[in-house]
N, C-alpha and C. Protein backbone atom coordinates (compact mmCIF):
# COMPACT_ATOMS: atom_id res chain seq x y z
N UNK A 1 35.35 -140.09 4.90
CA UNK A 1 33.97 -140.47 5.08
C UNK A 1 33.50 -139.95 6.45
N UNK A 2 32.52 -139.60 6.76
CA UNK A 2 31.96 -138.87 7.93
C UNK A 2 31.60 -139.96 8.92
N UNK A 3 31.69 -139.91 10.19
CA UNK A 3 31.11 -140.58 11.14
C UNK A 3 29.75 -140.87 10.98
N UNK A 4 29.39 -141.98 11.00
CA UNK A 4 27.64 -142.26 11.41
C UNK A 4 27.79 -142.17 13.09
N UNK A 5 26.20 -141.44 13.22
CA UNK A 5 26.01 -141.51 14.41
C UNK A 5 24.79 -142.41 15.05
N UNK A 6 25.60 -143.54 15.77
CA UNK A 6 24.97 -144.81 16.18
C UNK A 6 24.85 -144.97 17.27
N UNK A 7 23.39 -145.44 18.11
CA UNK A 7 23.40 -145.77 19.56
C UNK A 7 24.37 -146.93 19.87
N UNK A 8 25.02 -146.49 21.42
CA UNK A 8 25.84 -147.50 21.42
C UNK A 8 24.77 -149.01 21.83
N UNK A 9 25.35 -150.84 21.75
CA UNK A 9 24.41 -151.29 21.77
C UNK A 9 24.61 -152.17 23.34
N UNK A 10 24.40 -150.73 24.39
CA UNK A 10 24.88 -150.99 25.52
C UNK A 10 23.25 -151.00 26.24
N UNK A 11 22.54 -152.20 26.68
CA UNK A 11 21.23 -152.48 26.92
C UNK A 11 21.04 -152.80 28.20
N UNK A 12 22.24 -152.79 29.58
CA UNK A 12 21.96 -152.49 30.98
C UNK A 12 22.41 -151.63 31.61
N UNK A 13 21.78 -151.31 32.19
CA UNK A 13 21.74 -150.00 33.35
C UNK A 13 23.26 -150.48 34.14
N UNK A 14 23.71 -149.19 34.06
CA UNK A 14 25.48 -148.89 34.70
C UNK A 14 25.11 -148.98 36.38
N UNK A 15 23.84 -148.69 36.94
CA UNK A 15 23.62 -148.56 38.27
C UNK A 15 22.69 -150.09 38.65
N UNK A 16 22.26 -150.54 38.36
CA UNK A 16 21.56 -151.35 38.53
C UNK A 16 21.64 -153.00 37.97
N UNK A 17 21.97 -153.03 37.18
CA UNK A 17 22.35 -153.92 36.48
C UNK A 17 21.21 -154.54 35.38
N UNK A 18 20.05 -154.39 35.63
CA UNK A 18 19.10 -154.11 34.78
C UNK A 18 19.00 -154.02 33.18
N UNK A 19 17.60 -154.76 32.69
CA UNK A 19 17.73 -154.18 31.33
C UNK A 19 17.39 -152.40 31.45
N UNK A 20 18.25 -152.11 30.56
CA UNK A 20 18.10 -149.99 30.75
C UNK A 20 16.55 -149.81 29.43
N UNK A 21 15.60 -150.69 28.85
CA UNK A 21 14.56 -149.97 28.11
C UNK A 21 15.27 -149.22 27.00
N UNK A 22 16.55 -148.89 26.52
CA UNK A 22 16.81 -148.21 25.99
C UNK A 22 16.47 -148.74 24.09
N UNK A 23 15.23 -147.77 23.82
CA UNK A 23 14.58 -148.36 22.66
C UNK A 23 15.73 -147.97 21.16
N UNK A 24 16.37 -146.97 21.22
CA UNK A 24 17.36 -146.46 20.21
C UNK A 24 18.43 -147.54 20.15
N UNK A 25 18.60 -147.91 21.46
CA UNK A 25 19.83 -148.81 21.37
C UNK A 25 18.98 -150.24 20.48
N UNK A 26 18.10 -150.98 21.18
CA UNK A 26 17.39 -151.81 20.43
C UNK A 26 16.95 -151.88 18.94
N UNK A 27 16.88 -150.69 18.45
CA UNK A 27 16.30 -150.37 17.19
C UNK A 27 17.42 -149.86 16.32
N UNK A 28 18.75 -149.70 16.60
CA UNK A 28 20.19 -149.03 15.93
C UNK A 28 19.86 -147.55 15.34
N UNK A 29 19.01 -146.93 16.28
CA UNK A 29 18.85 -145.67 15.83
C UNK A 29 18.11 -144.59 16.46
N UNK A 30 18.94 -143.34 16.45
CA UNK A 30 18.52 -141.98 17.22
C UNK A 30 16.92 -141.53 17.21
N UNK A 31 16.73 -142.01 16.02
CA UNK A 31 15.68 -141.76 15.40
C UNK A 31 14.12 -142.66 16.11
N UNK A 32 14.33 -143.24 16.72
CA UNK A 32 13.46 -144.13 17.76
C UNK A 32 14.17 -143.08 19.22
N UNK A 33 11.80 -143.47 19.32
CA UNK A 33 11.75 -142.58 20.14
C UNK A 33 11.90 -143.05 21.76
N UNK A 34 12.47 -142.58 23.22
CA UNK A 34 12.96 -143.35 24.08
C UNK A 34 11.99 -142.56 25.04
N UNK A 35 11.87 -143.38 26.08
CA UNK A 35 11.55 -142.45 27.96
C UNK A 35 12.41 -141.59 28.23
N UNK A 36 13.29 -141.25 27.58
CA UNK A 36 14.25 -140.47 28.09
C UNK A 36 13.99 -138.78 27.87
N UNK A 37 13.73 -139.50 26.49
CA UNK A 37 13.44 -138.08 25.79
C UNK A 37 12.03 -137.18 26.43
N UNK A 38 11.07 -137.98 27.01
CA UNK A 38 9.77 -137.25 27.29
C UNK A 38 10.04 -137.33 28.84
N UNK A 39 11.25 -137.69 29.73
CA UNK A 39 11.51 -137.39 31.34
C UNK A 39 12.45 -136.76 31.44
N UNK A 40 13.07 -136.05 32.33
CA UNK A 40 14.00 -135.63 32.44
C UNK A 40 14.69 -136.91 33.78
N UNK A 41 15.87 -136.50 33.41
CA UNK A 41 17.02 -137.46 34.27
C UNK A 41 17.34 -136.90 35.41
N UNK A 42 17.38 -137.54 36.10
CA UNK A 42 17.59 -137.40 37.75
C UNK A 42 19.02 -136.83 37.84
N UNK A 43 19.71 -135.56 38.21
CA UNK A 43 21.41 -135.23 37.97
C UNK A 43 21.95 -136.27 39.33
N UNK A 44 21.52 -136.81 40.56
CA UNK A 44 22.07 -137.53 41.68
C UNK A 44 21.91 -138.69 40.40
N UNK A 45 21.25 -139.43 39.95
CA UNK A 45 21.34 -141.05 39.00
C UNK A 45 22.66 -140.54 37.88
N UNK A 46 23.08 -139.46 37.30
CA UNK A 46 23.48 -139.36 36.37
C UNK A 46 25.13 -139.47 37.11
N UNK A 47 25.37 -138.75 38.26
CA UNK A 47 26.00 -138.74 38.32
C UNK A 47 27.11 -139.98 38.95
N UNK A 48 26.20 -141.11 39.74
CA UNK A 48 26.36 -142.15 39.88
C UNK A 48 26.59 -143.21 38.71
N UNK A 49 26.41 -142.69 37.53
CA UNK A 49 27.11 -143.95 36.71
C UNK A 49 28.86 -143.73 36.99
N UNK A 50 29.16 -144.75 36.69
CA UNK A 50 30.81 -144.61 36.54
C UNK A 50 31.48 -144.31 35.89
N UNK A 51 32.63 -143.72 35.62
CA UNK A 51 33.26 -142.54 34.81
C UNK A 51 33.50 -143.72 33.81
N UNK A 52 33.53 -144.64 33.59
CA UNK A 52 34.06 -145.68 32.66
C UNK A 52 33.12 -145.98 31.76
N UNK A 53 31.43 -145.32 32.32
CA UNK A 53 30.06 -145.36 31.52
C UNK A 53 29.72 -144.92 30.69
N UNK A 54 30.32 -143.52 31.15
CA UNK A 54 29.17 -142.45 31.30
C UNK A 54 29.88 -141.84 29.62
N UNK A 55 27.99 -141.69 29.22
CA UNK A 55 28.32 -141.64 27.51
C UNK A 55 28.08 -142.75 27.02
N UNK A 56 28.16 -144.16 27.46
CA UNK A 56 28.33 -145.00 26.58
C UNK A 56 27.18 -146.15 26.99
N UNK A 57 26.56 -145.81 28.22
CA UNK A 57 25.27 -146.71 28.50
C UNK A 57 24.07 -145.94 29.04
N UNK A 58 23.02 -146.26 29.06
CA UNK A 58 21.88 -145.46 29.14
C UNK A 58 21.26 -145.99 30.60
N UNK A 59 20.82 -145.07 31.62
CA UNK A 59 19.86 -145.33 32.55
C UNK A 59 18.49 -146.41 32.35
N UNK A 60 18.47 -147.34 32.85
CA UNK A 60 16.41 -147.55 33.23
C UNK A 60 15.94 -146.37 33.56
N UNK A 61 14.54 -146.58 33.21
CA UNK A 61 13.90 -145.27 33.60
C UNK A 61 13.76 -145.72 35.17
N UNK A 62 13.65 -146.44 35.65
CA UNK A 62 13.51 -146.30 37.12
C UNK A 62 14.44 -146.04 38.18
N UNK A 63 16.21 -146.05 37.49
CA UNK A 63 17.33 -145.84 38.07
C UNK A 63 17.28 -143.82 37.57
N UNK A 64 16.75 -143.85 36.21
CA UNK A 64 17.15 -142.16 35.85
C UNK A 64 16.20 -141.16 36.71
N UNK A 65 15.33 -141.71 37.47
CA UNK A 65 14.07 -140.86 37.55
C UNK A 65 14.01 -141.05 39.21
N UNK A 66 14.50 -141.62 40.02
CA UNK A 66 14.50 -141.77 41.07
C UNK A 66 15.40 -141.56 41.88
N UNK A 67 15.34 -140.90 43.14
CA UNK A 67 16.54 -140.74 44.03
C UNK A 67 17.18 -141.58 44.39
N UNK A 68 18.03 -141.72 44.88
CA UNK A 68 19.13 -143.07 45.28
C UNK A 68 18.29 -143.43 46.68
N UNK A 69 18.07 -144.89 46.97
CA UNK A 69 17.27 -144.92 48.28
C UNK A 69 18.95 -144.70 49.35
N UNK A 70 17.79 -144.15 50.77
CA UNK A 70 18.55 -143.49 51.92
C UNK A 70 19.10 -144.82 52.57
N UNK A 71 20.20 -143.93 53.05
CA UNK A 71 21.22 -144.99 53.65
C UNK A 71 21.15 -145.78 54.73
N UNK A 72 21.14 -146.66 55.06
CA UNK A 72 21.35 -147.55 56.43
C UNK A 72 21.92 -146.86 57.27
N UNK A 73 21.49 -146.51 58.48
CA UNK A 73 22.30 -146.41 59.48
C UNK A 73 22.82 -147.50 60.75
């Protein structure tokens, strides 16, 4: 039998802790349409999820779309 391909139903942000908006995950399907799809993702946010994530939870749009704020000195 072939794999179905299913959003995982992973609904907070890996960086933030946040609900992630992620409407596919909410709706069990690719086929619902997300912010993701009409922004492009920030590669500094992407790369900050954790290797234990990544693939399997979706950004907020306000963690995918934004630079990491600057550091304390």
């Amino acid at each position: 039998m072939p794999a179905i391909n299913l959003p995982l139903p992973a609904r907070l942000c890996p960086l933030c802790g946040g609900a992630n908006g992620c409407a596919p995950a909410l709706a069990g399907s690719f086929a619902t349409p997300c912010w993701c799809q009409a922004q492009p993702i920030d590669a500094a946010a992407r790369a900050r999820v954790p290797a234990t994530l990544r693939g399997k939870a979706c950004l907020c749009q306000r963690c995918g779309t934004a630079s990491p704020p600057a550091e304390k000195e």
